[in-house]
Protein backbone atom coordinates (compact mmCIF):
# COMPACT_ATOMS: atom_id res chain seq x y z
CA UNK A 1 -40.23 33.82 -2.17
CA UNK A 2 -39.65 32.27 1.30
CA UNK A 3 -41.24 29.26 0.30
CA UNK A 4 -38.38 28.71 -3.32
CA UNK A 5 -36.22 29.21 -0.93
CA UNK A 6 -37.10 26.36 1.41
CA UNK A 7 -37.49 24.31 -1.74
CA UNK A 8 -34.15 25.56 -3.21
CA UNK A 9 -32.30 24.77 0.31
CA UNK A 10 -34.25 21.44 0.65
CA UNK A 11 -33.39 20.16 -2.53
CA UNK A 12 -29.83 21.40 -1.94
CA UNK A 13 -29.40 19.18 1.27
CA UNK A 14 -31.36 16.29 -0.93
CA UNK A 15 -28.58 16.43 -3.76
CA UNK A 16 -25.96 16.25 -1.04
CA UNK A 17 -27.20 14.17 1.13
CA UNK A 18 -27.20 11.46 -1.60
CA UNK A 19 -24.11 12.28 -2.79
CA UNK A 20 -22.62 11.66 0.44
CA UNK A 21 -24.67 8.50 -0.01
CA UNK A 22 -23.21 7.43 -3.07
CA UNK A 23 -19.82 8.23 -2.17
CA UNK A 24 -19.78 6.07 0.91
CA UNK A 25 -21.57 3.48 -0.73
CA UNK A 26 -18.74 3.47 -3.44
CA UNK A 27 -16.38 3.88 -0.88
CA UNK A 28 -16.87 0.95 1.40
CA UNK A 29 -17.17 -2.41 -1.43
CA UNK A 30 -14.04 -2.41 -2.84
CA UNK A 31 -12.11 -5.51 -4.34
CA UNK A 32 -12.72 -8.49 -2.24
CA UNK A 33 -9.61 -10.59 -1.54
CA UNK A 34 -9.12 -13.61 -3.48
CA UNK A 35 -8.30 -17.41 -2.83
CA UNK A 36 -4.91 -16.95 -2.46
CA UNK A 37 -5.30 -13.62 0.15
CA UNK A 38 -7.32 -15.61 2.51
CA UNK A 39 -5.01 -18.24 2.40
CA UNK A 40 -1.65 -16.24 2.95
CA UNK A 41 -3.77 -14.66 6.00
CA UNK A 42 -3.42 -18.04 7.52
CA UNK A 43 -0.46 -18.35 10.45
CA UNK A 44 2.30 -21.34 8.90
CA UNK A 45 5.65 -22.61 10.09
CA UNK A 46 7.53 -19.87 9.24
CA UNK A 47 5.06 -16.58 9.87
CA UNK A 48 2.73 -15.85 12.37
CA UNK A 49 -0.70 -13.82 11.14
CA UNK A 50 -2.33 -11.83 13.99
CA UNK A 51 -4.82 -8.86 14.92
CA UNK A 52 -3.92 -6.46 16.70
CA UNK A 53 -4.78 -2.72 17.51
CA UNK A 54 -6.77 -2.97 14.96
CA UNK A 55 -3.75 -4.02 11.83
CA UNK A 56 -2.13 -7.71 10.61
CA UNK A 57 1.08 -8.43 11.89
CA UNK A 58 2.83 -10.84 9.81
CA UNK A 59 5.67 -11.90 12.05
CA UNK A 60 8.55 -14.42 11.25
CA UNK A 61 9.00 -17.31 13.84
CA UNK A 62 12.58 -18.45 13.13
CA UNK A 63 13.96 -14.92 14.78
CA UNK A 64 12.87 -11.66 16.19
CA UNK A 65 12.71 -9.39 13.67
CA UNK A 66 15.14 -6.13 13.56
CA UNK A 67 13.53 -4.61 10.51
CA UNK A 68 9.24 -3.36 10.54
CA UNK A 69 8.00 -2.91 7.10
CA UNK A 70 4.03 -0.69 7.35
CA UNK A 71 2.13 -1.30 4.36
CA UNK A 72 -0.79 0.68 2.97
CA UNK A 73 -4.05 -0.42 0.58
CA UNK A 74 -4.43 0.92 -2.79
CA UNK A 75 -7.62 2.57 -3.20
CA UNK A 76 -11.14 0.79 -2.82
CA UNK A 77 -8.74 -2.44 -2.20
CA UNK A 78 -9.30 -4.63 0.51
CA UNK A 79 -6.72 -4.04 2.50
CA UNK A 80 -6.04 -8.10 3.18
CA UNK A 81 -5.69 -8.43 -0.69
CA UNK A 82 -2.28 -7.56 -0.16
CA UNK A 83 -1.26 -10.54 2.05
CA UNK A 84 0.37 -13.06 -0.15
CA UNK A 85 3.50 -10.65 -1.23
CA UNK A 86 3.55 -9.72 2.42
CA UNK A 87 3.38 -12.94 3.97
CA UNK A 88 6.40 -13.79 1.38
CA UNK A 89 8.29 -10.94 2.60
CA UNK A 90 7.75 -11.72 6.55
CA UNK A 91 9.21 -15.37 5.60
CA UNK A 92 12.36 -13.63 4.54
CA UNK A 93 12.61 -12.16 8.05
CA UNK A 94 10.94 -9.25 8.15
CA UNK A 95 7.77 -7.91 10.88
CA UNK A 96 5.39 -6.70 8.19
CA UNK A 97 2.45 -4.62 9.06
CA UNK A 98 -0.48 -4.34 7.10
CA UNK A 99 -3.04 -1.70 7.92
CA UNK A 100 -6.94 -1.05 7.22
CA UNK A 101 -7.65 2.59 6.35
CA UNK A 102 -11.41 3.93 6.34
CA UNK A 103 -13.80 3.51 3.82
CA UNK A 104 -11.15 2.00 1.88
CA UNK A 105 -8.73 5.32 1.16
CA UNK A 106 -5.68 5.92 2.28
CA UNK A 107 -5.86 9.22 2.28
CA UNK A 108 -8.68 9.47 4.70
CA UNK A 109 -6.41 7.57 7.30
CA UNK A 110 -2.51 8.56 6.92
CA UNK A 111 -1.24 7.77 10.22
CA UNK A 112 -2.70 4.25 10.28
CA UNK A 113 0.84 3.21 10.60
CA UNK A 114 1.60 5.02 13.70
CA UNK A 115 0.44 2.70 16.17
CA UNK A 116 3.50 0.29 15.14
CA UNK A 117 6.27 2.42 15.70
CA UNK A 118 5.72 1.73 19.55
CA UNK A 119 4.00 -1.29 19.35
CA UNK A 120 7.33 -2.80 18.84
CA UNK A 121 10.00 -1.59 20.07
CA UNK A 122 12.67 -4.24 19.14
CA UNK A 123 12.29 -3.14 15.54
CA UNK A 124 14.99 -0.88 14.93
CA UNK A 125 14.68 -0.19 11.22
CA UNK A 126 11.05 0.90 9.78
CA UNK A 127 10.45 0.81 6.35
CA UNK A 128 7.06 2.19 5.28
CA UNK A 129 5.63 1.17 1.70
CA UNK A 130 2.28 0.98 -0.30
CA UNK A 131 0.47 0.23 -3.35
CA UNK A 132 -1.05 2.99 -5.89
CA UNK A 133 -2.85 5.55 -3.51
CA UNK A 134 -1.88 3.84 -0.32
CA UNK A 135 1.98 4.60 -1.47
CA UNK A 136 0.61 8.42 -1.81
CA UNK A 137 -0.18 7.72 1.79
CA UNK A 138 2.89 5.91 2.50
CA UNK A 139 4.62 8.60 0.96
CA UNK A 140 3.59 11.47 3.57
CA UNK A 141 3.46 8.79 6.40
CA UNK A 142 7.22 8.73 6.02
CA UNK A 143 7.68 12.74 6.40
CA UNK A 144 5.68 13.30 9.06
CA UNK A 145 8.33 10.58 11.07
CA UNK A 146 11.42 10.15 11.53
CA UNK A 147 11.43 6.48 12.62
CA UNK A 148 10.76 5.56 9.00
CA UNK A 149 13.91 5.12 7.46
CA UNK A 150 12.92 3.96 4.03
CA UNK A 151 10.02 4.38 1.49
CA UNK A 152 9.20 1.90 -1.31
CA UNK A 153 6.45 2.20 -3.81
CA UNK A 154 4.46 -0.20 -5.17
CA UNK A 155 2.82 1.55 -8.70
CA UNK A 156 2.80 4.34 -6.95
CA UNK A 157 4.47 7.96 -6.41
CA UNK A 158 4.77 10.70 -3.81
CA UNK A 159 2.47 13.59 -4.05
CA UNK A 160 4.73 15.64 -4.77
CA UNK A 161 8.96 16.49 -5.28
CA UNK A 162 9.71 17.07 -1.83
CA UNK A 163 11.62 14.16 -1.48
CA UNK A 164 13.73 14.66 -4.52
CA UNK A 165 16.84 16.52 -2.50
CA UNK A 166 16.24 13.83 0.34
CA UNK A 167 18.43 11.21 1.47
CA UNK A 168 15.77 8.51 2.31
CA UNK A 169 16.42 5.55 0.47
CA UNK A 170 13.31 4.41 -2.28
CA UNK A 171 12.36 1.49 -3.59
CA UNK A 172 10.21 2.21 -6.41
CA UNK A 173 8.28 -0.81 -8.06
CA UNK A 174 6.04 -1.25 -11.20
CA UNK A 175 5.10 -3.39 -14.07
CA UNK A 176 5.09 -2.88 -17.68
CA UNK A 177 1.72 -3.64 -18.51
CA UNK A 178 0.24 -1.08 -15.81
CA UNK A 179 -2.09 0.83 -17.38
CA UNK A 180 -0.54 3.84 -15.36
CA UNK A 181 3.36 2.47 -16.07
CA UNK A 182 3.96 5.86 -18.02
CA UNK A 183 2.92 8.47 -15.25
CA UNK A 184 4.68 6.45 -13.43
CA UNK A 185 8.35 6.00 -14.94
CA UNK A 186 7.96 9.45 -15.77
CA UNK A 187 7.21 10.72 -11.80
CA UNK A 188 9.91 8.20 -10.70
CA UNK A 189 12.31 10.15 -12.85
CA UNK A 190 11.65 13.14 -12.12
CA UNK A 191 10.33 13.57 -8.24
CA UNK A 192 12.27 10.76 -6.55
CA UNK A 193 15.71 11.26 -5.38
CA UNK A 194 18.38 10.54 -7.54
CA UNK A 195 19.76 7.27 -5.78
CA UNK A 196 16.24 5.58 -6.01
CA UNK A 197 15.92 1.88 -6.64
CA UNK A 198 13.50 1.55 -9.85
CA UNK A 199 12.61 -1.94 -10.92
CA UNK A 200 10.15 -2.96 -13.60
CA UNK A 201 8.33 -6.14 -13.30
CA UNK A 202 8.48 -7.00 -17.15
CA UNK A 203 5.03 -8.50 -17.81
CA UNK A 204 3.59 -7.43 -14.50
CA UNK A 205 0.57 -5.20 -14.15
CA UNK A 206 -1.25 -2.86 -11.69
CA UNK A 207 -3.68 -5.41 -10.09
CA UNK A 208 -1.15 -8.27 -9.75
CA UNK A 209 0.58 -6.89 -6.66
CA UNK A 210 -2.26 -8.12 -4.72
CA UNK A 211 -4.86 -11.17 -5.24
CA UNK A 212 -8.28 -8.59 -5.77
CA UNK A 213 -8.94 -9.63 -9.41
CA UNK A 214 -8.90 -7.34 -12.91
CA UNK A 215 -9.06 -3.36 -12.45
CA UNK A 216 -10.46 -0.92 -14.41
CA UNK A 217 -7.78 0.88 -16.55
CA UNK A 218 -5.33 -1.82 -15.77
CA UNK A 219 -3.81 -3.51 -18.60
CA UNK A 220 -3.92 -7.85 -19.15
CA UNK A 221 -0.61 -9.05 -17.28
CA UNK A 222 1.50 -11.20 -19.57
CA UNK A 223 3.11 -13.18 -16.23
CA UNK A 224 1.53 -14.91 -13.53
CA UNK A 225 0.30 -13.20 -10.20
CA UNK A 226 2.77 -15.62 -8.81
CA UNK A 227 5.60 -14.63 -10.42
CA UNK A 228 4.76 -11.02 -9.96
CA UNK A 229 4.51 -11.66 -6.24
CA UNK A 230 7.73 -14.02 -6.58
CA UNK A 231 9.86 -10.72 -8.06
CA UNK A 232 8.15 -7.88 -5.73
CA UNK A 233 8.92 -9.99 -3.06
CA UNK A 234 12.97 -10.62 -4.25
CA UNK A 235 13.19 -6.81 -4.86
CA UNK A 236 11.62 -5.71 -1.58
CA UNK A 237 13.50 -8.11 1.03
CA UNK A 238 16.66 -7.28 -1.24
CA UNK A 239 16.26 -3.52 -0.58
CA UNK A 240 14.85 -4.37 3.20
CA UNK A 241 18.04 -6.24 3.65
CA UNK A 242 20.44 -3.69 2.70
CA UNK A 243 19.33 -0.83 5.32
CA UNK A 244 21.02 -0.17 8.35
């Protein structure tokens, strides 16, 4: 009898030992950034790229910026995937932030944003935003602090309706083709506030708001990644422009 059991409890610390395996192994080689991410990640005339405590700062040269904007990965996304929308939006103006979570999950690392908040303190308006699960993250990043002034969403939704009675303003974004668009027109409806921004990228799909190549369950796109990154880009510096 003692001797099943040291079998049953061996095998039982086998089977979880490579599942723990498995999951960090799927975990930790997610989509790879593409041509165009690597290049935005470059410093130019108008936006500096640099490391710092551990995040990208994409910070415009022509001014100091007033207004932060922390972004968030989608899931099993490499998190500099992301870069050419954000280096677009830091041209307009903006200090944009864009943080690495561990093993590639938002979820597993919701206050990578923190560190910003005092990092600069010549911001005066923080916006905090994210695509798919990162906006999850985003999304509870913004509740737990008061310095965030503004949420926007990126094919994405909170995790819940407890910011349907708020006054925070929302920007929520998503394309047509998304193989998730749906969910989430129907969550935007129903668990955002009343006064949130919605805008539908006609054409766009889930994958195209970063440079990380197809996605499973994602729909084809029927525009360019450029233009998708042209619009999200107009929508978000339009909405980043009007807070105070």
């Amino acid at each position: 009898m003692k001797r099943f059991l040291k079998i049953t409890l061996l095998s039982l610390f086998v089977l979880l030992a490579l599942g723990a395996g498995g999951f960090l192994l799927w975990a930790e080689t997610p989509a790879r950034p593409q041509a165009a991410a690597l290049a935005a990640l470059q410093s130019d005339d108008l936006v500096t790229v640099s490391e710092t405590h551990g995040y990208l700062a994409f910070q415009p040269t022509r001014q100091p910026p007033k207004t932060g904007f922390i972004f968030y990965p989608g899931g099993r996304v490499d998190y500099r995937a992301y870069a050419p929308i954000l280096h677009q939006i830091a041209a307009q103006g903006f200090l944009v932030i864009l943080v690495p979570v561990r093993l590639n999950l938002a979820f597993f690392d919701l206050e990578a944003g923190a560190p910003a908040l005092t990092d600069f303190p010549q911001v005066k308006t923080w916006a905090v935003g994210g695509h798919s699960l990162g906006g999850v993250a985003a999304s509870l990043f913004a509740s737990n602090h008061p310095q965030v002034q503004a949420l926007i969403l990126w094919a994405s939704y909170p995790p819940d309706d407890s910011l349907k009675s708020s006054s925070l303003p929302v920007l929520s974004i998503y394309g047509s083709q998304d193989g998730q668009a749906a969910e989430v027109a129907e969550r935007s409806r129903t668990i955002l506030p009343a006064n949130a921004q919605i805008v539908v990228i006609e054409g766009g799909n889930h994958a195209q708001f970063g440079d990380y190549g197809p996605q499973a369950g994602d729909n084809p796109a029927e525009i360019s990644a450029e233009n998708q990154w042209k619009q999200t880009t107009q929508a978000v510096t339009q909405f980043l422009k009007a807070l105070k």
